[in-house]
Protein backbone atom coordinates (compact mmCIF):
# COMPACT_ATOMS: atom_id res chain seq x y z
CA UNK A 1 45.48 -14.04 -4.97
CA UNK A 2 45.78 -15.18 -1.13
CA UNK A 3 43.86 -18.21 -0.27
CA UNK A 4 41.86 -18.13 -3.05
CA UNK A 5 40.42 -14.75 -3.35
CA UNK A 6 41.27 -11.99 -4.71
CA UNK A 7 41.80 -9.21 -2.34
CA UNK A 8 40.86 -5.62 -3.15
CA UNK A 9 43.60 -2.29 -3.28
CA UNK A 10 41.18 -0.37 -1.27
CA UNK A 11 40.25 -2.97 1.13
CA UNK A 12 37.06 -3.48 3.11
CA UNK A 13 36.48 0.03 3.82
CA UNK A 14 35.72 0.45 -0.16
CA UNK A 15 33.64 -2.54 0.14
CA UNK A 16 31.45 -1.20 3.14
CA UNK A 17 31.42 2.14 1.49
CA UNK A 18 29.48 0.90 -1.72
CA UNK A 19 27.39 -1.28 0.47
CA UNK A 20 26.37 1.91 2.32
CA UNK A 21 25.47 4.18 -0.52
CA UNK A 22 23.40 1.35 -2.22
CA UNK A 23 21.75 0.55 0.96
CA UNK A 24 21.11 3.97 1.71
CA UNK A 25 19.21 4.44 -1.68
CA UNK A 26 17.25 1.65 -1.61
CA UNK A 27 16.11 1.79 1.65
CA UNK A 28 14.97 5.72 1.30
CA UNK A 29 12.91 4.62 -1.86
CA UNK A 30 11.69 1.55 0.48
CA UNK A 31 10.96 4.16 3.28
CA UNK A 32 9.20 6.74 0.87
CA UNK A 33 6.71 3.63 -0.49
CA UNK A 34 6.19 2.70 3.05
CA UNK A 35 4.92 6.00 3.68
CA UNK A 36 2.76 6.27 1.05
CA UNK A 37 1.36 2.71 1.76
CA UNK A 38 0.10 3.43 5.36
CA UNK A 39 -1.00 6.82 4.37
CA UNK A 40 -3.58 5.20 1.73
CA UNK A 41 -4.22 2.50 4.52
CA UNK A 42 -4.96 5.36 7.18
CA UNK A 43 -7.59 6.76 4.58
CA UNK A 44 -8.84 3.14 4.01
CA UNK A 45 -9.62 3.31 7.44
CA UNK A 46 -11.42 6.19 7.73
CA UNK A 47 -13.48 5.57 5.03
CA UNK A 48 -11.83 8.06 2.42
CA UNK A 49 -10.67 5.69 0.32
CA UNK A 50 -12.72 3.46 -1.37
CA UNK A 51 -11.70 -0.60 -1.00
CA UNK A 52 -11.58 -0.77 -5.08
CA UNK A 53 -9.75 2.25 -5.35
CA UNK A 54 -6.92 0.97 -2.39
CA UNK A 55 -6.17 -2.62 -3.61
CA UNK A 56 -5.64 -1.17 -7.19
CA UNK A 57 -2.98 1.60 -5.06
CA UNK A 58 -1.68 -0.80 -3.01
CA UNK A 59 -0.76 -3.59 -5.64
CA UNK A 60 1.52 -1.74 -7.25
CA UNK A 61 3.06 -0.41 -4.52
CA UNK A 62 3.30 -4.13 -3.42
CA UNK A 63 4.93 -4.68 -6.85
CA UNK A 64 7.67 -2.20 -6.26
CA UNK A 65 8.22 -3.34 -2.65
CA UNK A 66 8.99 -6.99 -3.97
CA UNK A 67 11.19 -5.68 -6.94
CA UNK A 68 13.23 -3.54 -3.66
CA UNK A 69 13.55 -6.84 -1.33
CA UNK A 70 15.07 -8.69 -4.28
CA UNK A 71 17.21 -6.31 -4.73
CA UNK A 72 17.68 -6.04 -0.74
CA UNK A 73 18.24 -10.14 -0.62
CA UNK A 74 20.94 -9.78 -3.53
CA UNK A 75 23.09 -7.01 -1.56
CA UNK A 76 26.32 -8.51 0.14
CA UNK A 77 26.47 -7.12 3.43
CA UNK A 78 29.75 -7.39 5.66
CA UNK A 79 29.74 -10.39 7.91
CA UNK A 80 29.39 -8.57 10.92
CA UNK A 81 25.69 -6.83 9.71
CA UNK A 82 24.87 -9.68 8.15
CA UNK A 83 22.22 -10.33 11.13
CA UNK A 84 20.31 -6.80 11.08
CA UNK A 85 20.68 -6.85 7.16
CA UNK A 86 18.17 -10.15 7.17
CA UNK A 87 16.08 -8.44 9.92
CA UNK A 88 15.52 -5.47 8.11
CA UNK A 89 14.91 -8.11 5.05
CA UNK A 90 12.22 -9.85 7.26
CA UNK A 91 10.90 -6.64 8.30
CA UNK A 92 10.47 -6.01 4.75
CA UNK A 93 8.03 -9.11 4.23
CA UNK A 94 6.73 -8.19 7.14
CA UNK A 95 5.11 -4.76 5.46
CA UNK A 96 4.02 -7.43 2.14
CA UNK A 97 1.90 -9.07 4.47
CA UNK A 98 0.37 -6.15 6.44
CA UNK A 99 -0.30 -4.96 2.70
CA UNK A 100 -2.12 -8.54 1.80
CA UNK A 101 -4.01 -8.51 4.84
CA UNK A 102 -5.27 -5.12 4.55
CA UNK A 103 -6.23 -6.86 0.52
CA UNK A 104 -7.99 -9.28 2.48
CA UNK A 105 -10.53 -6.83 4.01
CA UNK A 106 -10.92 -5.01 0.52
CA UNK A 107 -11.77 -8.14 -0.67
CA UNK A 108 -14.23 -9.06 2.55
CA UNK A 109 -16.11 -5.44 1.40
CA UNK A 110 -16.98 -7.45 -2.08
CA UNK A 111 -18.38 -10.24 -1.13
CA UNK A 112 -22.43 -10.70 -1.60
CA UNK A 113 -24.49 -10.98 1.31
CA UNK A 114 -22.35 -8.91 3.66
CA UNK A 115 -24.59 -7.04 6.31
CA UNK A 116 -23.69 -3.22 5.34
CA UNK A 117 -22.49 -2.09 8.94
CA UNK A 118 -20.03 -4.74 8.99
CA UNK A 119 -16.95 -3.90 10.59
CA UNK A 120 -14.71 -6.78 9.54
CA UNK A 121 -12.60 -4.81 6.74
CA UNK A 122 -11.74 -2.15 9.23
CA UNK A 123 -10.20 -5.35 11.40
CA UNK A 124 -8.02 -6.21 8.60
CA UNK A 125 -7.19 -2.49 7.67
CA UNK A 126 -6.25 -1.77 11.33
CA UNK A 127 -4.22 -4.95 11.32
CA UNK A 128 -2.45 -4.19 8.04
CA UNK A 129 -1.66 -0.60 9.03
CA UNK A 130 0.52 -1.62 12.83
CA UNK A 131 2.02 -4.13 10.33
CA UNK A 132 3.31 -1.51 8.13
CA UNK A 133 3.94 0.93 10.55
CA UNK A 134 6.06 -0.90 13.38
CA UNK A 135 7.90 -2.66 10.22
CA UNK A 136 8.71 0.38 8.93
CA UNK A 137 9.85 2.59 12.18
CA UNK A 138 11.83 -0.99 13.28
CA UNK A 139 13.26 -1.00 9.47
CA UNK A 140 14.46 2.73 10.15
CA UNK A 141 16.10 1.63 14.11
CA UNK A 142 18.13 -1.15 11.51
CA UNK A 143 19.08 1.15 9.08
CA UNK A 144 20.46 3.67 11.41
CA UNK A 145 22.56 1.29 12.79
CA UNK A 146 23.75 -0.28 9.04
CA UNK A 147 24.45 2.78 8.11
CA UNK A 148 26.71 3.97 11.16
CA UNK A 149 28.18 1.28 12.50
CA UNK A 150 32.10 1.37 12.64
CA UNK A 151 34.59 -1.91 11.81
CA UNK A 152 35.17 -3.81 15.21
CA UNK A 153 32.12 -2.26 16.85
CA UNK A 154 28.72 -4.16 18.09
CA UNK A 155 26.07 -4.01 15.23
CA UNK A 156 23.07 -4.17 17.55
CA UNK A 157 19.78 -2.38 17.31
CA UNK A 158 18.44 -2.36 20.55
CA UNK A 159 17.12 -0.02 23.01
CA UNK A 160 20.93 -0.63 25.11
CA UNK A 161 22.91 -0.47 22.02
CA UNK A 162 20.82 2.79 20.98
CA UNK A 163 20.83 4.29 24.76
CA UNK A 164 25.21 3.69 24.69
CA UNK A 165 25.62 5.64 21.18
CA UNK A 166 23.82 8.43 22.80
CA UNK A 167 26.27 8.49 25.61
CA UNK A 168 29.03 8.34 23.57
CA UNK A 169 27.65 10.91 21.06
């Protein structure tokens, strides 16, 4: 024990190893059900899925996605990630609420009264669906760089960061 804490044989390299693998797992299930969401979104939108149909699809796929950012939320990441580890977290929420607004317009289609050429729904859908999408690709730039980054390097996702590892690779 030094200063309080116990320090492990294998050091932080063990430690950022397990962090790795269980991030890598979670976030390919996350990135599969992301997939799937704006596919059945994309059909929303182009009328070959029925608004019924979707919000019964999409809540449990919003069920799983809020089982995976608990699970996210609980992960220890190393100090020096611990920046793009809540980014990709808030990206996360960020696909829950493209999936309740595109809920929103499923529930617009219900309501009685509503002229039948009414475009509203498709609003919400289209809204819903760049939600989802630009979460998800940013959630994959994050990733990319969790996954990879070295012990004493930058952890930065950005266009320079991304644009220097290409150099160097």
């Amino acid at each position: 024990m030094f200063g309080g804490r116990r320090r492990s044989v294998f050091g932080p390299g063990k430690e950022l190893g397990l962090y790795r693998n269980d991030l890598f797992e979670r976030t390919q299930r996350i990135d599969a059900r992301l997939a799937e969401v704006a596919d059945e979104i994309d059909a929303l939108r182009r009328r070959a899925l029925e608004p019924e149909d979707a919000v019964d699809r999409l809540t449990v796929h919003e069920d799983a996605l809020e089982e995976e950012s608990d699970g996210i939320q609980g992960m220890l990441a190393p100090e020096e990630l611990h920046g793009l580890h809540m980014e990709y977290e808030a990206n996360l929420e960020r696909t829950l609420r493209g999936i309740l607004v595109v809920e929103r317009g499923c529930a617009i289609t219900r309501l009685p009264h509503r002229p039948p050429d009414d475009e509203e729904p498709y609003t919400y859908y289209k809204r819903g669906h760049g939600n989802v999408t630009h979460a998800r690709m940013r959630m994959a730039e994050i990733v990319d760089v969790l996954l990879h980054w070295e012990p004493g390097k930058p952890a930065e996702a950005t266009v320079a960061a991304r644009l220097e590892r290409t150099r160097e690779a």
